[in-house]
PDB file of N, CA and C in Angstrom:
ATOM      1  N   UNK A   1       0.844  -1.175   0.000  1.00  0.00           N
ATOM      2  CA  UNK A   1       0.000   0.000   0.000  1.00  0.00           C
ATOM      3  C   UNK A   1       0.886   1.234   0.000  1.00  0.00           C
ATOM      4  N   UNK A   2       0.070   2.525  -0.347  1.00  0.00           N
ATOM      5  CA  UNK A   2       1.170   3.526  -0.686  1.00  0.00           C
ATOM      6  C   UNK A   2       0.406   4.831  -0.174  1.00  0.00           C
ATOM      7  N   UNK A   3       0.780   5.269   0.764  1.00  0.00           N
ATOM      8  CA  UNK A   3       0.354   5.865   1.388  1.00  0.00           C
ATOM      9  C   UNK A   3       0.946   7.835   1.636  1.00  0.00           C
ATOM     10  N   UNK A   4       0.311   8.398   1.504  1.00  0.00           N
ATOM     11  CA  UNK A   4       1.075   9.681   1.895  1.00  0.00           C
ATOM     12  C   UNK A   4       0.224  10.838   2.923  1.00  0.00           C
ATOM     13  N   UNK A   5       0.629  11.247   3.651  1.00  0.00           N
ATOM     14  CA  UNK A   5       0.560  12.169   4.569  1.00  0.00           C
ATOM     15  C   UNK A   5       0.779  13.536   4.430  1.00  0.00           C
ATOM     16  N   UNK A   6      -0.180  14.463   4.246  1.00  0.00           N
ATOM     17  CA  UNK A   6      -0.036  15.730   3.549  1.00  0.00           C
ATOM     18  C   UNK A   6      -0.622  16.503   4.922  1.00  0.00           C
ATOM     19  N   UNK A   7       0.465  17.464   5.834  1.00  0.00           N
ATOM     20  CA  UNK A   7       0.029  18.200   6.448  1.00  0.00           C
ATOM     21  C   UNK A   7      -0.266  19.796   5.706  1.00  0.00           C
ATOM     22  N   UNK A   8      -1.321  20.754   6.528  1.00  0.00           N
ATOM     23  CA  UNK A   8      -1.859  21.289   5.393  1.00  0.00           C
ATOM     24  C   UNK A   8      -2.100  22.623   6.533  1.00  0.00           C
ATOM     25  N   UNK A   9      -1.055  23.850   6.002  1.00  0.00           N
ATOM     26  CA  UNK A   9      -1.936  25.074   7.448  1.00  0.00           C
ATOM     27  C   UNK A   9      -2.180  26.558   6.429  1.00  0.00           C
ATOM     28  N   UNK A  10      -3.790  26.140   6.598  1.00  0.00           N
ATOM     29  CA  UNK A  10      -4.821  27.045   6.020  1.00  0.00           C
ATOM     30  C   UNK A  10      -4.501  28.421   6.811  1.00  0.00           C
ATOM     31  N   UNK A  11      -4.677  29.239   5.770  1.00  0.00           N
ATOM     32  CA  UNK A  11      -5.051  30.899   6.498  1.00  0.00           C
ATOM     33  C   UNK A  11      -6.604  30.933   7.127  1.00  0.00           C
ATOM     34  N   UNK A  12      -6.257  31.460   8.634  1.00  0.00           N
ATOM     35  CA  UNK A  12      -7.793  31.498   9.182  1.00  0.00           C
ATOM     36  C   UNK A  12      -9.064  31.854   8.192  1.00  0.00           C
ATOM     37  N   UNK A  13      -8.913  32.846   7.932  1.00  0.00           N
ATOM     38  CA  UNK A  13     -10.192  33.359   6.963  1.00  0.00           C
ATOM     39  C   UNK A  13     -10.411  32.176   5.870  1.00  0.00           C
ATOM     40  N   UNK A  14      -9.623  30.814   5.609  1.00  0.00           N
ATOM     41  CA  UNK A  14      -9.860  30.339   4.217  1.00  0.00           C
ATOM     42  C   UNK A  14     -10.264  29.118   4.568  1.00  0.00           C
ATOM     43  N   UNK A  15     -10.641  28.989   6.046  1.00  0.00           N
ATOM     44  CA  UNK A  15     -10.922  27.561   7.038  1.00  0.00           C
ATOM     45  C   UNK A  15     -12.218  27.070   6.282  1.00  0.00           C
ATOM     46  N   UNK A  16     -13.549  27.565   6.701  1.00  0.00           N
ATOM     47  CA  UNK A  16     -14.646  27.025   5.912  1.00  0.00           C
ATOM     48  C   UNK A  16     -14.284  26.657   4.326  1.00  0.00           C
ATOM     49  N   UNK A  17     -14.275  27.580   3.500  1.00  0.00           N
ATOM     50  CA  UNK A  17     -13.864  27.521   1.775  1.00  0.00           C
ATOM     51  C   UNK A  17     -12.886  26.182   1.720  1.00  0.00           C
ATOM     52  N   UNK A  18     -11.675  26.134   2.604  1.00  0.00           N
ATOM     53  CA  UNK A  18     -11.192  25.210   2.793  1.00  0.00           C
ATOM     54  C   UNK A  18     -11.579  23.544   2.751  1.00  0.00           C
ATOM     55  N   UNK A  19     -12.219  23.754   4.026  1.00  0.00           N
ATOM     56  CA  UNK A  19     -12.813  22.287   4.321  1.00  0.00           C
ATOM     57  C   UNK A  19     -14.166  21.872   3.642  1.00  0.00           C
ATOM     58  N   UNK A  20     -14.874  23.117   2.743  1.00  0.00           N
ATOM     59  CA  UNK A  20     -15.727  22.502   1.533  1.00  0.00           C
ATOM     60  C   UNK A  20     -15.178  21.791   0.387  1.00  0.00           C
ATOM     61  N   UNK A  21     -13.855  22.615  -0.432  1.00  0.00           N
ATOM     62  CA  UNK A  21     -13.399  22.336  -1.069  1.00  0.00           C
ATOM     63  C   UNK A  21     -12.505  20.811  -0.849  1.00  0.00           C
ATOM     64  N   UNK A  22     -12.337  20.866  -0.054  1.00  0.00           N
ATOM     65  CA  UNK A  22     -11.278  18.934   0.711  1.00  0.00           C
ATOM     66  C   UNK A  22     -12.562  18.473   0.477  1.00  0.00           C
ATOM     67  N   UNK A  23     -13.760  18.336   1.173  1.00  0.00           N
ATOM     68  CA  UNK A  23     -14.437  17.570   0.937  1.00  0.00           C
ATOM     69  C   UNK A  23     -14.843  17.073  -0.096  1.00  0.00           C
ATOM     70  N   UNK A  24     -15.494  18.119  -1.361  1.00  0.00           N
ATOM     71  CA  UNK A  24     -15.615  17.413  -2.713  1.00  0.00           C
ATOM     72  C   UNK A  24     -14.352  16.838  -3.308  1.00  0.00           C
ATOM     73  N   UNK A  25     -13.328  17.150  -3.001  1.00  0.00           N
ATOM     74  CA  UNK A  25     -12.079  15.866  -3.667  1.00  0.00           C
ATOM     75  C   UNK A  25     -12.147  14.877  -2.591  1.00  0.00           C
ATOM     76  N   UNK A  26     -12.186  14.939  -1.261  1.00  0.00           N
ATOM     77  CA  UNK A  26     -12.418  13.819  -0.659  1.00  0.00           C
ATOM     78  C   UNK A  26     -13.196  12.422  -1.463  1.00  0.00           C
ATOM     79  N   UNK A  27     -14.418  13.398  -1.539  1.00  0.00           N
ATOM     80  CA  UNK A  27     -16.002  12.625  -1.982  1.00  0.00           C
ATOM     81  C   UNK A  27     -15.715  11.320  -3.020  1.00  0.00           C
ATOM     82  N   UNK A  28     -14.654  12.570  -3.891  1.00  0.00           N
ATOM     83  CA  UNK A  28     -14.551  11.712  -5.538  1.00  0.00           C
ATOM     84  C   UNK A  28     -13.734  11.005  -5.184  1.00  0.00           C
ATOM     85  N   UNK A  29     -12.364  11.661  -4.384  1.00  0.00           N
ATOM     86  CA  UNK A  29     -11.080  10.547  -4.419  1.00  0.00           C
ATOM     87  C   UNK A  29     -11.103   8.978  -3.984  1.00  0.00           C
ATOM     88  N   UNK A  30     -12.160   9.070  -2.731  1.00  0.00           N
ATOM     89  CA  UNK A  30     -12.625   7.895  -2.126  1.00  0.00           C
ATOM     90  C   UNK A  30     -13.333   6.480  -3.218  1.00  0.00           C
ATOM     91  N   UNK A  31     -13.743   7.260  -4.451  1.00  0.00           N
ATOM     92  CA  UNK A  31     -14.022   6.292  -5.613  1.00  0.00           C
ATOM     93  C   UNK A  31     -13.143   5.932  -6.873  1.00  0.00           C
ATOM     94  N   UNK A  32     -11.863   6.731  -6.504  1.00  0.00           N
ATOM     95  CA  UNK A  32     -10.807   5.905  -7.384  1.00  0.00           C
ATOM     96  C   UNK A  32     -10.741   4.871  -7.076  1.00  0.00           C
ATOM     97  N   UNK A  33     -10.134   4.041  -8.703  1.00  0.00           N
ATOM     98  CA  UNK A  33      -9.694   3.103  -8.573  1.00  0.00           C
ATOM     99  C   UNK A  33      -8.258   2.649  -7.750  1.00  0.00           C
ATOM    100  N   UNK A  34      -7.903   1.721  -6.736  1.00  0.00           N
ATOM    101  CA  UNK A  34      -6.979   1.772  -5.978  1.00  0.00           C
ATOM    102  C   UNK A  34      -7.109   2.756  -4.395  1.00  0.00           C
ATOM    103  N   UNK A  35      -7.908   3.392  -4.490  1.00  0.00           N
ATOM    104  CA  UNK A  35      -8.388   4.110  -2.960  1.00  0.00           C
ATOM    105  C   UNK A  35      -8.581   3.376  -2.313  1.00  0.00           C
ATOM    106  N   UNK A  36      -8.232   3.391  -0.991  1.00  0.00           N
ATOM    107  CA  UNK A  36      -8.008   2.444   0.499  1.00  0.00           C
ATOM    108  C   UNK A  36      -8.650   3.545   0.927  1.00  0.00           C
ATOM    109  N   UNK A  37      -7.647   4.740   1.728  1.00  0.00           N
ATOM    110  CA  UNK A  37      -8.464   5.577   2.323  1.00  0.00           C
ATOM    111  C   UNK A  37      -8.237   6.644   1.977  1.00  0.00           C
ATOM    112  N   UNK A  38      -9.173   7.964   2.829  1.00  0.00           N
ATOM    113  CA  UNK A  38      -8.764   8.978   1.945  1.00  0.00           C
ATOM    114  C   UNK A  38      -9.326  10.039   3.565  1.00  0.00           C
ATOM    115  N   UNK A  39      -8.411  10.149   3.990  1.00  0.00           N
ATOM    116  CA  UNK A  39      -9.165  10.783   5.724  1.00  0.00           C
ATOM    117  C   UNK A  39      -8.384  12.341   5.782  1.00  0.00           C
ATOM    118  N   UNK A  40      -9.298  13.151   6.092  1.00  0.00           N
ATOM    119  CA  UNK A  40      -9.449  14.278   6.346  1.00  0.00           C
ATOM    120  C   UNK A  40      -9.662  14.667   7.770  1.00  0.00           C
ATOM    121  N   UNK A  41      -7.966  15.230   8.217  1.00  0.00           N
ATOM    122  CA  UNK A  41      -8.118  15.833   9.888  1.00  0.00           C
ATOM    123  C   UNK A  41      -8.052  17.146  10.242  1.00  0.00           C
ATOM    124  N   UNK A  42      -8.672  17.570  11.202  1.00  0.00           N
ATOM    125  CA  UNK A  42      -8.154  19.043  11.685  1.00  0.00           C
ATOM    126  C   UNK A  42      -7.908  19.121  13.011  1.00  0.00           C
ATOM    127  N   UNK A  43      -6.743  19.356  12.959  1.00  0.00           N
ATOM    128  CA  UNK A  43      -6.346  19.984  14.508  1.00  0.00           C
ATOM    129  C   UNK A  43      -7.608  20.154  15.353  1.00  0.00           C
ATOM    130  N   UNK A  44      -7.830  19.677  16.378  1.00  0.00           N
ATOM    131  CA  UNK A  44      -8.716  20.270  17.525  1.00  0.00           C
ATOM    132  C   UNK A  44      -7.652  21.601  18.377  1.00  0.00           C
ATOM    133  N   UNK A  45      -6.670  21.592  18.362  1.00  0.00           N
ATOM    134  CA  UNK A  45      -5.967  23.241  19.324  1.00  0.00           C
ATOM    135  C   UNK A  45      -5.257  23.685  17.831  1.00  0.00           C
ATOM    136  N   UNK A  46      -5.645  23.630  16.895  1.00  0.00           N
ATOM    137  CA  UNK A  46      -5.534  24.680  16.280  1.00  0.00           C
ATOM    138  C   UNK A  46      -6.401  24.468  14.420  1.00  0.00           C
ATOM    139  N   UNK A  47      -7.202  24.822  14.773  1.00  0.00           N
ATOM    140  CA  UNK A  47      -8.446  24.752  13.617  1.00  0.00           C
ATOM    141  C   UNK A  47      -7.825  25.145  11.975  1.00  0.00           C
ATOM    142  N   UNK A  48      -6.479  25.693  12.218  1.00  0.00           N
ATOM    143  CA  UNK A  48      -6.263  26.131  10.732  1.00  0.00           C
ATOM    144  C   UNK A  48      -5.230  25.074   9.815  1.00  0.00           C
ATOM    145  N   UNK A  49      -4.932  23.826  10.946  1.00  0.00           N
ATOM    146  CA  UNK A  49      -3.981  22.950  10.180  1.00  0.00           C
ATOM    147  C   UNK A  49      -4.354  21.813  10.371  1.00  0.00           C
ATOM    148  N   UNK A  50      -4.635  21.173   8.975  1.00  0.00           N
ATOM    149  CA  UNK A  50      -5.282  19.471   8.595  1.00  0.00           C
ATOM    150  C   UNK A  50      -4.363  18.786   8.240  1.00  0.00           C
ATOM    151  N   UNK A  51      -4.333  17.700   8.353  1.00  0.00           N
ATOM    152  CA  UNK A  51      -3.545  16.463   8.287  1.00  0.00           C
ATOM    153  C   UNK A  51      -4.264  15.668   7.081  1.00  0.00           C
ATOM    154  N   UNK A  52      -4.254  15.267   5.463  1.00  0.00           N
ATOM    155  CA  UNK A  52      -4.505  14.504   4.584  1.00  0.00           C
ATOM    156  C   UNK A  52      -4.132  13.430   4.686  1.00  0.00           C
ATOM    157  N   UNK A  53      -4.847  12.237   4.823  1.00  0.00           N
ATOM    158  CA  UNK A  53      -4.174  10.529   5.044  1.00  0.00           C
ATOM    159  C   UNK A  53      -4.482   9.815   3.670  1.00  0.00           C
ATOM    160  N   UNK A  54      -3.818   9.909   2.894  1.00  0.00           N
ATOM    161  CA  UNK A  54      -4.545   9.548   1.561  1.00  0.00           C
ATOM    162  C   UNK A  54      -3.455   8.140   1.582  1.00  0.00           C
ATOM    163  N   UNK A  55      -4.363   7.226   1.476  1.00  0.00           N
ATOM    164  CA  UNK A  55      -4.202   4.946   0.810  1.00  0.00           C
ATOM    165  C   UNK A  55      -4.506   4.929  -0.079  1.00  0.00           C
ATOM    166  N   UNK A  56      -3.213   4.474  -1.306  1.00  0.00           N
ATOM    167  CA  UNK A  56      -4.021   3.910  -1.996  1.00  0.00           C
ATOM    168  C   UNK A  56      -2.779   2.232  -2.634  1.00  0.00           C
ATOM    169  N   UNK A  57      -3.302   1.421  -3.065  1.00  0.00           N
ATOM    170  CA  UNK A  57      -3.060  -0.091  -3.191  1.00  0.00           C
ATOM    171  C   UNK A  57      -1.455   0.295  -3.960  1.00  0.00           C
ATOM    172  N   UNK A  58      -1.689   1.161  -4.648  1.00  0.00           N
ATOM    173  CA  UNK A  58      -0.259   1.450  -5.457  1.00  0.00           C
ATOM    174  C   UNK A  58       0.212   2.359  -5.714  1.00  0.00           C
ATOM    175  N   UNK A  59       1.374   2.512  -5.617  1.00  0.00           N
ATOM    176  CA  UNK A  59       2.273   4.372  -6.141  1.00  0.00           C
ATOM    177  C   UNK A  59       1.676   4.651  -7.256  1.00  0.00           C
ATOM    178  N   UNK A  60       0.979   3.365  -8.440  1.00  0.00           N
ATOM    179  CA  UNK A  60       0.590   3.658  -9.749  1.00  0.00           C
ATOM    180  C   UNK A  60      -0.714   4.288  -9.801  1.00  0.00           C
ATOM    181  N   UNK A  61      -1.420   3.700  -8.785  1.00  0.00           N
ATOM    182  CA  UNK A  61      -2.723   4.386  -8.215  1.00  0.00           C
ATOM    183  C   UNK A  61      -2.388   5.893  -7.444  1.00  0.00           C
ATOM    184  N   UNK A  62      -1.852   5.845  -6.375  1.00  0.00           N
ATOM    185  CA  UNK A  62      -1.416   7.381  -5.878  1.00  0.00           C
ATOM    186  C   UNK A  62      -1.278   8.765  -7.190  1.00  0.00           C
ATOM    187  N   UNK A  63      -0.280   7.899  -8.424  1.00  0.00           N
ATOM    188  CA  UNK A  63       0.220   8.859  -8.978  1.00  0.00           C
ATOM    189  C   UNK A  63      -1.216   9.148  -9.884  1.00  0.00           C
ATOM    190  N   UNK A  64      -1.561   7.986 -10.203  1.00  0.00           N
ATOM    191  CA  UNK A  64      -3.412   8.575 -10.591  1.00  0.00           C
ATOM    192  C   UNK A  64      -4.261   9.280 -10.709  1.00  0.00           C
ATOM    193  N   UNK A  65      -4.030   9.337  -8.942  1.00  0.00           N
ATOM    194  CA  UNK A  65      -4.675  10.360  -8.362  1.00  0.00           C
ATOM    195  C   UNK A  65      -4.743  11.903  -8.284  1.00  0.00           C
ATOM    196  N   UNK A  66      -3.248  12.015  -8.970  1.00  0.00           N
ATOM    197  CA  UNK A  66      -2.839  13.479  -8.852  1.00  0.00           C
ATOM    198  C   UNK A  66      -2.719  13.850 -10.474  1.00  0.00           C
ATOM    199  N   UNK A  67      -3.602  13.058 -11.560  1.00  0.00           N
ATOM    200  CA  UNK A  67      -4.023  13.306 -12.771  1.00  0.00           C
ATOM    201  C   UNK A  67      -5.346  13.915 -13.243  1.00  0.00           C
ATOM    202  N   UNK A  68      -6.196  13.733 -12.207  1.00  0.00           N
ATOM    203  CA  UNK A  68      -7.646  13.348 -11.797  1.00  0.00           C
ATOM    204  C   UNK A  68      -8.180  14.997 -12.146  1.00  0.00           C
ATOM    205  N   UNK A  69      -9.178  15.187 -12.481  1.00  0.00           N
ATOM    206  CA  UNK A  69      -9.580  16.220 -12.549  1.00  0.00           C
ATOM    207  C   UNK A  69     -10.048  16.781 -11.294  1.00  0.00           C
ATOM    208  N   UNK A  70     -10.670  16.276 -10.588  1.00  0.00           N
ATOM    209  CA  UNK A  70     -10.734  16.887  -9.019  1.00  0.00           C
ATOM    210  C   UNK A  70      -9.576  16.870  -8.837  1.00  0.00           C
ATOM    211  N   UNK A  71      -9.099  16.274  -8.018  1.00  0.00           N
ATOM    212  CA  UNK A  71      -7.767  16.391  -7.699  1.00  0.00           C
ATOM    213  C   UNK A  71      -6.743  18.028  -8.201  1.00  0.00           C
ATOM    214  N   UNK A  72      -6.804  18.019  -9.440  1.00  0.00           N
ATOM    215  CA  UNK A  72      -6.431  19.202 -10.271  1.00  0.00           C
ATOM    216  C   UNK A  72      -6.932  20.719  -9.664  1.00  0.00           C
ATOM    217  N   UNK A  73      -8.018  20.344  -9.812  1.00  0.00           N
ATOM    218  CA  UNK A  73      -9.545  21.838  -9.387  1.00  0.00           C
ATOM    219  C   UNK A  73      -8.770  22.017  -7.880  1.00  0.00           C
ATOM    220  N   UNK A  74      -8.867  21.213  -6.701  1.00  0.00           N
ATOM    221  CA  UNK A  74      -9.182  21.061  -5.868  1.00  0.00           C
ATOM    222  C   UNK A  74      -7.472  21.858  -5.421  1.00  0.00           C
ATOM    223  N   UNK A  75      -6.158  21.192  -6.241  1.00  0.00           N
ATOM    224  CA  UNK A  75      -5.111  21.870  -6.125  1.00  0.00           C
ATOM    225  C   UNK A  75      -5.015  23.371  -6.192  1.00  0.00           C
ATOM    226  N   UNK A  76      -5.434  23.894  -7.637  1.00  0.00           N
ATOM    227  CA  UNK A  76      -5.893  24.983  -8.203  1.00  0.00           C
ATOM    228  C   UNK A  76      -6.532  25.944  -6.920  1.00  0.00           C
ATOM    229  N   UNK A  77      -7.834  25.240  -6.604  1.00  0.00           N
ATOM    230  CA  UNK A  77      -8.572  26.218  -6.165  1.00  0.00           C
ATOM    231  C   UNK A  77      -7.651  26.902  -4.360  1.00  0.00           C
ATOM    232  N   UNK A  78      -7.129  25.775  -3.875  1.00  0.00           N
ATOM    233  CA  UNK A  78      -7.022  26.319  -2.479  1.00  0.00           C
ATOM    234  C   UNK A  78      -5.435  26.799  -2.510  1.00  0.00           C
ATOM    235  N   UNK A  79      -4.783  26.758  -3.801  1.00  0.00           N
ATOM    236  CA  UNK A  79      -3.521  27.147  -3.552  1.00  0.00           C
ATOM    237  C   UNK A  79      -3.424  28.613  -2.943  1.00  0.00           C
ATOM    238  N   UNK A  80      -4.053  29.856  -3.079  1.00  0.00           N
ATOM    239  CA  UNK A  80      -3.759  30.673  -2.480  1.00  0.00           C
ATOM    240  C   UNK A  80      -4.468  30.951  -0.984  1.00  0.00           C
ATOM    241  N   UNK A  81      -4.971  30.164  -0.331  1.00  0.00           N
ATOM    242  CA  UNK A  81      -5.210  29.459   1.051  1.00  0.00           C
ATOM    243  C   UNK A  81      -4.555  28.923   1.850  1.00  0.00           C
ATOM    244  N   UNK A  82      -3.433  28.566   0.999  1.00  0.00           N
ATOM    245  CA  UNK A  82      -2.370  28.076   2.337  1.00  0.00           C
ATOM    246  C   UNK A  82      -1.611  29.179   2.821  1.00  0.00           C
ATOM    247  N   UNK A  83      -1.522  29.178   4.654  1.00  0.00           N
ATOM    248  CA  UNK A  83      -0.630  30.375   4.906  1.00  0.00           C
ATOM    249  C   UNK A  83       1.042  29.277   5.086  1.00  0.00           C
ATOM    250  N   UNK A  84       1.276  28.211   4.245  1.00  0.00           N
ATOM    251  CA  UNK A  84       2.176  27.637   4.333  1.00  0.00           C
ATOM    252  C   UNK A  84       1.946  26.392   2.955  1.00  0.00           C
ATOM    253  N   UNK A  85       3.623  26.438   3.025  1.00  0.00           N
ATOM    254  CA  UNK A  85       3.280  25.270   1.250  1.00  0.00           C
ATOM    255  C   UNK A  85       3.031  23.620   2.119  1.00  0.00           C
ATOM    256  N   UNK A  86       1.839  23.136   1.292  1.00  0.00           N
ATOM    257  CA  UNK A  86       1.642  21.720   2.231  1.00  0.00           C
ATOM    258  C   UNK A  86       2.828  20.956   1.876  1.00  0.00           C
ATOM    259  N   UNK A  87       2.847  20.235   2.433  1.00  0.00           N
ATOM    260  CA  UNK A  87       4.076  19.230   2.778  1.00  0.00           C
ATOM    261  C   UNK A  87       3.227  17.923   2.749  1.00  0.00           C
ATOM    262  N   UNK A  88       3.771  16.892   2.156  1.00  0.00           N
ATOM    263  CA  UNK A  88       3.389  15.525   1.365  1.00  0.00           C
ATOM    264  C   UNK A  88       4.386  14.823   1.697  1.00  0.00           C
ATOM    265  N   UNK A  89       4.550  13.446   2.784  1.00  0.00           N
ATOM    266  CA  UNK A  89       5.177  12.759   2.712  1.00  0.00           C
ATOM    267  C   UNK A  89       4.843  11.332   2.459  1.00  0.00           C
ATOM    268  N   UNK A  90       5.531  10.710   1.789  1.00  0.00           N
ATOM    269  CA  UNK A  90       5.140   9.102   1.088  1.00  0.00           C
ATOM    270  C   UNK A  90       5.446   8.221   2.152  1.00  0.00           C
ATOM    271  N   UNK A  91       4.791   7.054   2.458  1.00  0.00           N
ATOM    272  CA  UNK A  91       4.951   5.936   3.237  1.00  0.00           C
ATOM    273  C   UNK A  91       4.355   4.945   2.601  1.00  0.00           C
ATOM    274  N   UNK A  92       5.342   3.642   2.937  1.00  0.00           N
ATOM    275  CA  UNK A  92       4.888   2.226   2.757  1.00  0.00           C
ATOM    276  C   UNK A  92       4.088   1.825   3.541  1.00  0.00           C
ATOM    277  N   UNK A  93       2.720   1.558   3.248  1.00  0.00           N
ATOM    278  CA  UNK A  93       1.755   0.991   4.452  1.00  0.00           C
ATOM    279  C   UNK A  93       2.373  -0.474   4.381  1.00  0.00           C
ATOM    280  N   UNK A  94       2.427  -1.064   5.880  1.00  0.00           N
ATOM    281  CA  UNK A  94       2.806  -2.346   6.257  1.00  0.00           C
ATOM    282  C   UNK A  94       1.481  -2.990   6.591  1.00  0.00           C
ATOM    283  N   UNK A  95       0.712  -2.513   8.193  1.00  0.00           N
ATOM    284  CA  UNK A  95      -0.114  -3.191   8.361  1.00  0.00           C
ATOM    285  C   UNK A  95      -1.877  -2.050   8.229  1.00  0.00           C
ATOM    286  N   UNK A  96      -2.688  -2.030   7.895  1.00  0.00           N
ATOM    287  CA  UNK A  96      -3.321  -3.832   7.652  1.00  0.00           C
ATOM    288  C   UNK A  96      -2.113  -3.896   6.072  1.00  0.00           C
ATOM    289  N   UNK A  97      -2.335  -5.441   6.157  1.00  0.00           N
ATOM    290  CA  UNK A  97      -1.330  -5.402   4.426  1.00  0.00           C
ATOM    291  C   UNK A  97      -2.660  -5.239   3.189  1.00  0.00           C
ATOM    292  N   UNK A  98      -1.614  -4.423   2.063  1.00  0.00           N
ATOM    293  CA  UNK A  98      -2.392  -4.141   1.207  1.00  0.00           C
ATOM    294  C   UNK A  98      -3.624  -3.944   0.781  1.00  0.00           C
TER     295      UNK A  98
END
């Protein structure tokens, strides 16, 4: 499994717009092909920085994902919302396996 971890710190004012916009790529991403999971966090002590848990079965699937037309929009739209550039790190999921 191929997994990556995208921490994410929104400008206050862009919090709601924010977490609408995650959600409709959430919505879709969760129905790619190769999607395991696709989890959306927010800080409880500090509301402006989310944590992205995005699974999916393969790097070939991951890289998929970032072809996708949501995916695209969803980049597009909140890039000038971050009061910081997100940060994406890749991991090998071990357990559960694949």
């Amino acid at each position: 499994m191929h997994v990556t971890i995208v921490t994410v710190h929104v400008k206050a004012e862009r919090v709601a717009a924010f977490i609408a916009a995650t959600e409709a790529n959430h919505e879709a991403s969760i129905r790619e092909n190769g999607n395991r999971r696709f989890d959306v966090l927010q800080s409880k002590d500090d509301p402006t920085r989310f944590v992205l848990y995005e699974a999916y079965a393969s790097k070939a699937d991951a890289d998929a994902h970032k072809a996708t037309p949501h995916y695209l929009a969803w980049r597009e739209t909140v890039a000038d919302w971050m009061a910081e550039p997100r940060v994406g790190v890749a991991y090998a999921g071990l357990f559960p396996a694949g």
